[in-house]
Structure formats: structure tokens, C-alpha cells
N, C-alpha and C. Protein backbone atom coordinates (compact mmCIF):
# COMPACT_ATOMS: atom_id res chain seq x y z
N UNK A 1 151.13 25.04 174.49
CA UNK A 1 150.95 23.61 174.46
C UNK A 1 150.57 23.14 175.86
N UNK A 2 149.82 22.08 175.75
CA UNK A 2 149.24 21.90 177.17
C UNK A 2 150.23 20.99 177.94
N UNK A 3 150.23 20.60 179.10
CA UNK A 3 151.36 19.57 179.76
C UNK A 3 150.81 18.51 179.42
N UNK A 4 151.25 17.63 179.82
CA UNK A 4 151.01 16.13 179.95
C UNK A 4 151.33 15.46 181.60
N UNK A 5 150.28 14.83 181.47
CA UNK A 5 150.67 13.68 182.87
C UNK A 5 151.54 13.39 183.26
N UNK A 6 152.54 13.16 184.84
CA UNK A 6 153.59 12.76 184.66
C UNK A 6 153.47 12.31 185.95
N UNK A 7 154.09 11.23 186.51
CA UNK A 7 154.65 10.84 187.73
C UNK A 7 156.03 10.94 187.89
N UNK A 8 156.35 11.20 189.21
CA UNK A 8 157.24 11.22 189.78
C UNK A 8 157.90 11.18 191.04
N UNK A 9 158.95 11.01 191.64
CA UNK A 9 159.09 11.00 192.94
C UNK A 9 160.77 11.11 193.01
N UNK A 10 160.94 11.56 194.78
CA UNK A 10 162.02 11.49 195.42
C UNK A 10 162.00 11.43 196.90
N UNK A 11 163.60 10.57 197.15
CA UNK A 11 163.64 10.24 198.62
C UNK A 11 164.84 11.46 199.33
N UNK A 12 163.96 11.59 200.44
CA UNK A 12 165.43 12.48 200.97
C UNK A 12 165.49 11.68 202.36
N UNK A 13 166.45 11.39 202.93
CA UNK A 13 166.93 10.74 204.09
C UNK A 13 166.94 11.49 205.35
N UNK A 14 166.07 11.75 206.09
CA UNK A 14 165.97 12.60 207.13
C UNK A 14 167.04 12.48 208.10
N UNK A 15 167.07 11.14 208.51
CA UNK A 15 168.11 11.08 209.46
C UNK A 15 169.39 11.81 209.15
N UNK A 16 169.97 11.77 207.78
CA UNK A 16 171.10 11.90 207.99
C UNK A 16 171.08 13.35 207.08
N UNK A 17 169.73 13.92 206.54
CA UNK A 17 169.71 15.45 206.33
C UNK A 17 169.78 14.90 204.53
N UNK A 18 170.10 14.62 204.04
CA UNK A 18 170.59 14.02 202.67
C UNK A 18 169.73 13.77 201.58
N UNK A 19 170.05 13.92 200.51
CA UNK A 19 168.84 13.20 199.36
C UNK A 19 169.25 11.55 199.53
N UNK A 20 168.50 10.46 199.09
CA UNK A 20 168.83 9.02 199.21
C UNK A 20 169.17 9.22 198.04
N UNK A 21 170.45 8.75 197.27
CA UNK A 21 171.26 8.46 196.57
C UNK A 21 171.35 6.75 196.20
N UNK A 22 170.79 6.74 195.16
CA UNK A 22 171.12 5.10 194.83
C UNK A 22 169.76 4.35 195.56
N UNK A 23 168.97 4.48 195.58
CA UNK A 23 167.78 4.00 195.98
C UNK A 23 167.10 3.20 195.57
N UNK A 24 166.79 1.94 195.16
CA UNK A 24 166.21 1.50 193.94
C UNK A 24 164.45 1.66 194.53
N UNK A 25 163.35 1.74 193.69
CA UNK A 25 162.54 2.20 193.50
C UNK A 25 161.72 1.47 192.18
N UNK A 26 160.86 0.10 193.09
CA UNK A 26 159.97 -0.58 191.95
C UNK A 26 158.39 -0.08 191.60
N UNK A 27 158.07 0.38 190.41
CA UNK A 27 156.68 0.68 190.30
C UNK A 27 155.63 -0.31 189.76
N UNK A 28 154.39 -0.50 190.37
CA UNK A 28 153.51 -1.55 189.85
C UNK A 28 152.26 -0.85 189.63
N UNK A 29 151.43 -1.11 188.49
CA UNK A 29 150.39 -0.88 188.50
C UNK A 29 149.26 -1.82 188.53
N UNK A 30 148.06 -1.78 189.71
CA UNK A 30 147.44 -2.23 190.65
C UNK A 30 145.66 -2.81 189.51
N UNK A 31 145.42 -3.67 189.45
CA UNK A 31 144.33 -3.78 189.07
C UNK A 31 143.50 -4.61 189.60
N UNK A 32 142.35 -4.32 190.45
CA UNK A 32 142.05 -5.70 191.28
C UNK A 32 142.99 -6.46 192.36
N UNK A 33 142.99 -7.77 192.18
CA UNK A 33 144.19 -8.81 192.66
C UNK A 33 145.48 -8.54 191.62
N UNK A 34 145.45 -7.85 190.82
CA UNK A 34 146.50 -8.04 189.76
C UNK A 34 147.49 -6.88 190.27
N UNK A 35 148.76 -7.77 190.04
CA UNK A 35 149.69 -6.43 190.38
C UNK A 35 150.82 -6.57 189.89
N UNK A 36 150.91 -5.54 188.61
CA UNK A 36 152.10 -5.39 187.60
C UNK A 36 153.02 -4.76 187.17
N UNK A 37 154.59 -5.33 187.13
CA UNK A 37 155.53 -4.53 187.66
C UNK A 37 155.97 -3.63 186.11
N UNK A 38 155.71 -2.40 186.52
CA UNK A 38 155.92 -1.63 185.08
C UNK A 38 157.30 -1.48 184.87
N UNK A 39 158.18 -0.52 186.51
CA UNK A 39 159.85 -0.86 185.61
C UNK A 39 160.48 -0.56 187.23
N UNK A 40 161.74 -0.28 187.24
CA UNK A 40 162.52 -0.46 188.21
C UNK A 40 163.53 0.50 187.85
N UNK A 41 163.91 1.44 188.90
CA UNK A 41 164.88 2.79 188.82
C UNK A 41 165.37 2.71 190.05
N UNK A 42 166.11 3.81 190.26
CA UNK A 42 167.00 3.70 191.22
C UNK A 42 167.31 5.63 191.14
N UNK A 43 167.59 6.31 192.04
CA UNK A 43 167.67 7.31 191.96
C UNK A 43 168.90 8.17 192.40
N UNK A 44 169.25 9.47 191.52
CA UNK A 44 169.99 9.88 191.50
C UNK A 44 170.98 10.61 192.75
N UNK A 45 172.20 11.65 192.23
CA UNK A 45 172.72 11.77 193.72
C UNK A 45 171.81 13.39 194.49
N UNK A 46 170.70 13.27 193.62
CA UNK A 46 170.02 14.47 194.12
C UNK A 46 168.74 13.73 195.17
N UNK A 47 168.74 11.96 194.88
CA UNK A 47 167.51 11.69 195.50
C UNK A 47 166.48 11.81 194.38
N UNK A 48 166.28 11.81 193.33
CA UNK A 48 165.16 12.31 192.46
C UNK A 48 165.63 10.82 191.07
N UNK A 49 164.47 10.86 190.12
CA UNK A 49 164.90 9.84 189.20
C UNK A 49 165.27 10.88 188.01
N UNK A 50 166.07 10.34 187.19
CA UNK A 50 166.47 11.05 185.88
C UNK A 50 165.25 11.61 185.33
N UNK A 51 164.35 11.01 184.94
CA UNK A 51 163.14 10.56 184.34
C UNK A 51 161.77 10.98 184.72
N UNK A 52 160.58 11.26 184.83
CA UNK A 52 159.43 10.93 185.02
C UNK A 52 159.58 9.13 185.01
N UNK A 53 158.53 8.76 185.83
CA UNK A 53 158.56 7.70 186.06
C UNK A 53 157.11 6.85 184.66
N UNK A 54 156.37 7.65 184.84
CA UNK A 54 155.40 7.96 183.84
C UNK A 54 154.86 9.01 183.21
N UNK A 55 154.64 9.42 182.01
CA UNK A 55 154.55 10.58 181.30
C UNK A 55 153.53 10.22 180.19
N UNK A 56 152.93 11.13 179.63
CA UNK A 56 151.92 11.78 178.15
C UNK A 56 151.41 10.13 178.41
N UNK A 57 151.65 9.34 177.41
CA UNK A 57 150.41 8.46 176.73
C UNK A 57 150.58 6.73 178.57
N UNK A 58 151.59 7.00 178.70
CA UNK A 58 151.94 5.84 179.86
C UNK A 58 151.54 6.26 180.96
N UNK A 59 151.43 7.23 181.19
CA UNK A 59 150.22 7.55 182.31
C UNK A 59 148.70 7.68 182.55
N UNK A 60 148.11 6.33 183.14
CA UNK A 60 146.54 6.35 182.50
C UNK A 60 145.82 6.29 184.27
N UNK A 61 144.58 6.48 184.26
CA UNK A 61 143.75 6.45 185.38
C UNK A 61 143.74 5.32 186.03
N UNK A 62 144.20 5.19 187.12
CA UNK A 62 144.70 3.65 187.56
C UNK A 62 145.21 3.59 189.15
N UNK A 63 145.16 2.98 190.01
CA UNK A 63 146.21 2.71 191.13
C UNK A 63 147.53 2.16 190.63
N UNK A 64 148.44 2.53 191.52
CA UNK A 64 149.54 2.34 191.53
C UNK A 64 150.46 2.14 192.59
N UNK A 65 151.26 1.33 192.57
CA UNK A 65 152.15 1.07 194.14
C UNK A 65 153.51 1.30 193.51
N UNK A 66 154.55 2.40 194.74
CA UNK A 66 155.90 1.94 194.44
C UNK A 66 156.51 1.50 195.38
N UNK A 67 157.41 0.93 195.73
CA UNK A 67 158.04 0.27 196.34
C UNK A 67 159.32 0.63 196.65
N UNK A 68 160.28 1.28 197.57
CA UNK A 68 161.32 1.64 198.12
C UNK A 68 162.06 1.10 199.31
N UNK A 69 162.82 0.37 198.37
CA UNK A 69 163.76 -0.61 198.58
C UNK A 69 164.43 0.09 200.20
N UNK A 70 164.51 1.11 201.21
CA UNK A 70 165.06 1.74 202.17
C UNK A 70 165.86 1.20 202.81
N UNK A 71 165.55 -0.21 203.18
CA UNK A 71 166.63 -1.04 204.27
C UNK A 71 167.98 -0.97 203.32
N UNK A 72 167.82 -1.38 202.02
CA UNK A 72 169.09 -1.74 201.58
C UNK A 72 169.69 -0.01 201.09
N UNK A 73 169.36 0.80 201.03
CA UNK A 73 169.79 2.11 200.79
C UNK A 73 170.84 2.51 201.91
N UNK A 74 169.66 2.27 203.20
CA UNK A 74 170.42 2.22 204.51
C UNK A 74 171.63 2.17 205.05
N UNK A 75 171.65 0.02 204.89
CA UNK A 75 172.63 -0.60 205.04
C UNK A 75 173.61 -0.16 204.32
N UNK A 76 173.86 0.28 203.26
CA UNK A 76 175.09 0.80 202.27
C UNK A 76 175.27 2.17 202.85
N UNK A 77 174.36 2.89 203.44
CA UNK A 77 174.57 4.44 203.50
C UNK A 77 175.16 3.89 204.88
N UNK A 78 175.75 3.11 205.75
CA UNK A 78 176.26 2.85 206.68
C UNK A 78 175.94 2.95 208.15
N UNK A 79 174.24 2.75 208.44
CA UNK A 79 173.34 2.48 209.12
C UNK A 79 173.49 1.57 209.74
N UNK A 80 173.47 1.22 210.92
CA UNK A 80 173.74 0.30 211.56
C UNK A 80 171.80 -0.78 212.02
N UNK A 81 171.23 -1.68 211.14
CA UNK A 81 170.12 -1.72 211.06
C UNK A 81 169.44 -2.97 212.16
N UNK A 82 168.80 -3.36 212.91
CA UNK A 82 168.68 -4.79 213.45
C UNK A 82 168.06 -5.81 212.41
N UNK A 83 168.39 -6.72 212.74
CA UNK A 83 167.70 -7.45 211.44
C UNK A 83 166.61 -8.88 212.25
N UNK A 84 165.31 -8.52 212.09
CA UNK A 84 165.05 -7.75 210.94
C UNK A 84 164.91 -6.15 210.82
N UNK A 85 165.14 -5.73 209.84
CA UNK A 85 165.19 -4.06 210.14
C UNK A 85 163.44 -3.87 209.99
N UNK A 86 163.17 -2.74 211.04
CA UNK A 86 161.84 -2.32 211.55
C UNK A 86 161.20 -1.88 210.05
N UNK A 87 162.18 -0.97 209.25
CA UNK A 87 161.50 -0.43 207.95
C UNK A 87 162.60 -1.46 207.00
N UNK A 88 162.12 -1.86 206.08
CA UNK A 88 162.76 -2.65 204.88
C UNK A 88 162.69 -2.26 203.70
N UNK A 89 161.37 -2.65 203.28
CA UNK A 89 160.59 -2.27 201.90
C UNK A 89 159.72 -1.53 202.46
N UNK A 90 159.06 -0.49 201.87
CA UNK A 90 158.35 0.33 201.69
C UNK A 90 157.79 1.00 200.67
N UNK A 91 156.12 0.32 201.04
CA UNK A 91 155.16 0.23 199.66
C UNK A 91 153.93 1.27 199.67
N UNK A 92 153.90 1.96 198.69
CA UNK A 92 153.05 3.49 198.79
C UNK A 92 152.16 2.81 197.63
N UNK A 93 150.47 2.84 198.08
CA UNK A 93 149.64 2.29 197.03
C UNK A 93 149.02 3.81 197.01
N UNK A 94 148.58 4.38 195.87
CA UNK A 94 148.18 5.57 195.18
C UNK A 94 147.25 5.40 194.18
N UNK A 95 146.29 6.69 194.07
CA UNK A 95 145.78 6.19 192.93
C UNK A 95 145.67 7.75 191.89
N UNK A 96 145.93 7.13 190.61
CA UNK A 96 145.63 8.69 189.59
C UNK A 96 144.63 8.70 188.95
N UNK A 97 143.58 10.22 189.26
CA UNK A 97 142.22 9.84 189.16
C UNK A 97 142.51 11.01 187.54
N UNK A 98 143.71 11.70 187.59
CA UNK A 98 143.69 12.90 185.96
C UNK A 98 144.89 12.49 185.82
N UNK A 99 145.07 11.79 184.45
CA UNK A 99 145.82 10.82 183.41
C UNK A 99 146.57 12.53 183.26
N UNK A 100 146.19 13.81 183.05
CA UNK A 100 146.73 14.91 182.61
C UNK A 100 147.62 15.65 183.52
N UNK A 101 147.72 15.25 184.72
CA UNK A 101 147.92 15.96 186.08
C UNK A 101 149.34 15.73 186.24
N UNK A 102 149.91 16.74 186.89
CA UNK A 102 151.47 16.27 187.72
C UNK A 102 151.19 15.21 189.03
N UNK A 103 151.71 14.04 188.97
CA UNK A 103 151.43 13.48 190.52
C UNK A 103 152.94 12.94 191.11
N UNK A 104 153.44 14.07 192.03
CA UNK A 104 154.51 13.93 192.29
C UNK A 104 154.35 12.94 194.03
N UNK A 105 154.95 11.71 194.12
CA UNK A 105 154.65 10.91 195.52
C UNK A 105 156.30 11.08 196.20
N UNK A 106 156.86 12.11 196.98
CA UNK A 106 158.21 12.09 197.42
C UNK A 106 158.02 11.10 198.91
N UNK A 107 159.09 10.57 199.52
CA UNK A 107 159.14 9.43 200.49
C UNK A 107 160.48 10.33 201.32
N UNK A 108 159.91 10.67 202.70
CA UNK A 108 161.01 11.01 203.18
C UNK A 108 161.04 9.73 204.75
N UNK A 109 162.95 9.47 204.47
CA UNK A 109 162.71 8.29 204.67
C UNK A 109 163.93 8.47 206.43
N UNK A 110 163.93 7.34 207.56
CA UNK A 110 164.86 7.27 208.25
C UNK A 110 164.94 5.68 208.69
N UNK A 111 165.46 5.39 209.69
CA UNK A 111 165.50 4.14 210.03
C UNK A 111 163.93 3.50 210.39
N UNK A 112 164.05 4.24 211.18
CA UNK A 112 162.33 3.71 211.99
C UNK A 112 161.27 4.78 211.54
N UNK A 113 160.88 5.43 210.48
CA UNK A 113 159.56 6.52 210.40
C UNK A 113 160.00 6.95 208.71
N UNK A 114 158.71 7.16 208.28
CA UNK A 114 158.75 7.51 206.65
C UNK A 114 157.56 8.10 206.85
N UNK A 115 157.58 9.29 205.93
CA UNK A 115 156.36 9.69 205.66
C UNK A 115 156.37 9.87 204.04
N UNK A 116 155.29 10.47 203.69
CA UNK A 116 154.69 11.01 202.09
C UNK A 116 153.76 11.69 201.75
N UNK A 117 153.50 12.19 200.80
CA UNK A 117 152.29 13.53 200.38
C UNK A 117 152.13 13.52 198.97
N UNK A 118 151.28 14.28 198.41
CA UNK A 118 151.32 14.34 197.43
C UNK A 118 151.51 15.73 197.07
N UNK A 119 152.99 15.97 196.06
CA UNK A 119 153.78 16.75 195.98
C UNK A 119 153.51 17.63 194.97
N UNK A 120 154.29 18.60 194.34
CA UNK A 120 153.97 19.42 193.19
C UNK A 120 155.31 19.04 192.50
């Protein structure tokens, strides 16, 4: 049987070596000026979502932005942050050009520096 499309992602917390635990994590998909919020997760104590974020028929050829909520992950993970904090929200715009493909976007995250790739 063949796979199916799937998105996905995870945060690991560099600073403190850790997966981000409890992360919330908004996804939108991008059309033009249009920008629409598909759903809202939050991730597990591995750093990862239960879930594919999108899978088989909900994953279509499209841009996409997610959004990682980090400041407030932070502040609870007991970060001491200035406010305003340098990183807050953090918004990854992407685009999926094979509806069939794995597109894994992981966010590795610290106070001041984040990076991302596109993952397997």
C-alpha cells in the first residue's frame, strides 16, 4: 500500500537539552492575503504531536504557516525572559509542493535563536 501525505513536527529546547513539552503549536493554511487557521495542538512530553498534523485526503498542495507559541513554553519551563521577550511567537511559512510526501518541519528552539529544516 502506498503512504500517504503527512505533516508533522517537533520542538526540542536546546537550551535546556529537552524535548518542549506542552508547547502549543497553531497551523494556518496560506492563500494569497488569506490566512486560515486549520487547528491548534500542543505537544507532547516527547516534544512531538500525538498526531500528524495533516494526513491522506487533508493534506493538499498549498503554503502553510505554523506558529510556536515559545515565549510562553519558556516562561512556564522557568526561563527567566525580558519582556518584551526577543523570541515570542514563532512563525515558519512553508510550502507543500507533493500532497503524497512526508513533510516533517521540527523547530529547535532557545531563548534568543531557533532554527528549522525540513525533516524526515
Amino acid at each position: 500500500m502506498a503512504e500517504t501525505g503527512r505533516l508533522t513536527t517537533h520542538v526540542l529546547d536546546t537550551a535546556s537539552g529537552n524535548p518542549a513539552a506542552g508547547l502549543s503549536i497553531d497551523l494556518y493554511a496560506i492563500e494569497g492575503e488569506t490566512r486560515t487557521h486549520i487547528k491548534s495542538v500542543a505537544t507532547n512530553d516527547d516534544g512531538r504531536c500525538d498526531a500528524p498534523l495533516l494526513s491522506g485526503d487533508t493534506l493538499t498542495v498549498g503554503q502553510y504557516e505554523l506558529v510556536f507559541h515559545a515565549g510562553d513554553y519558556l516562561r512556564r519551563s522557568g526561563v527567566a525572559l525580558p519582556e518584551p521577550a526577543f523570541l515570542d511567537v514563532i512563525p515558519i511559512r512553508f510550502g507543500i509542493a507533493d500532497a503524497g510526501a512526508h513533510y516533517h518541519v521540527p523547530l529547535l528552539i532557545s531563548p534568543y535563536g531557533y532554527s528549522t529544516y525540513r525533516g524526515s
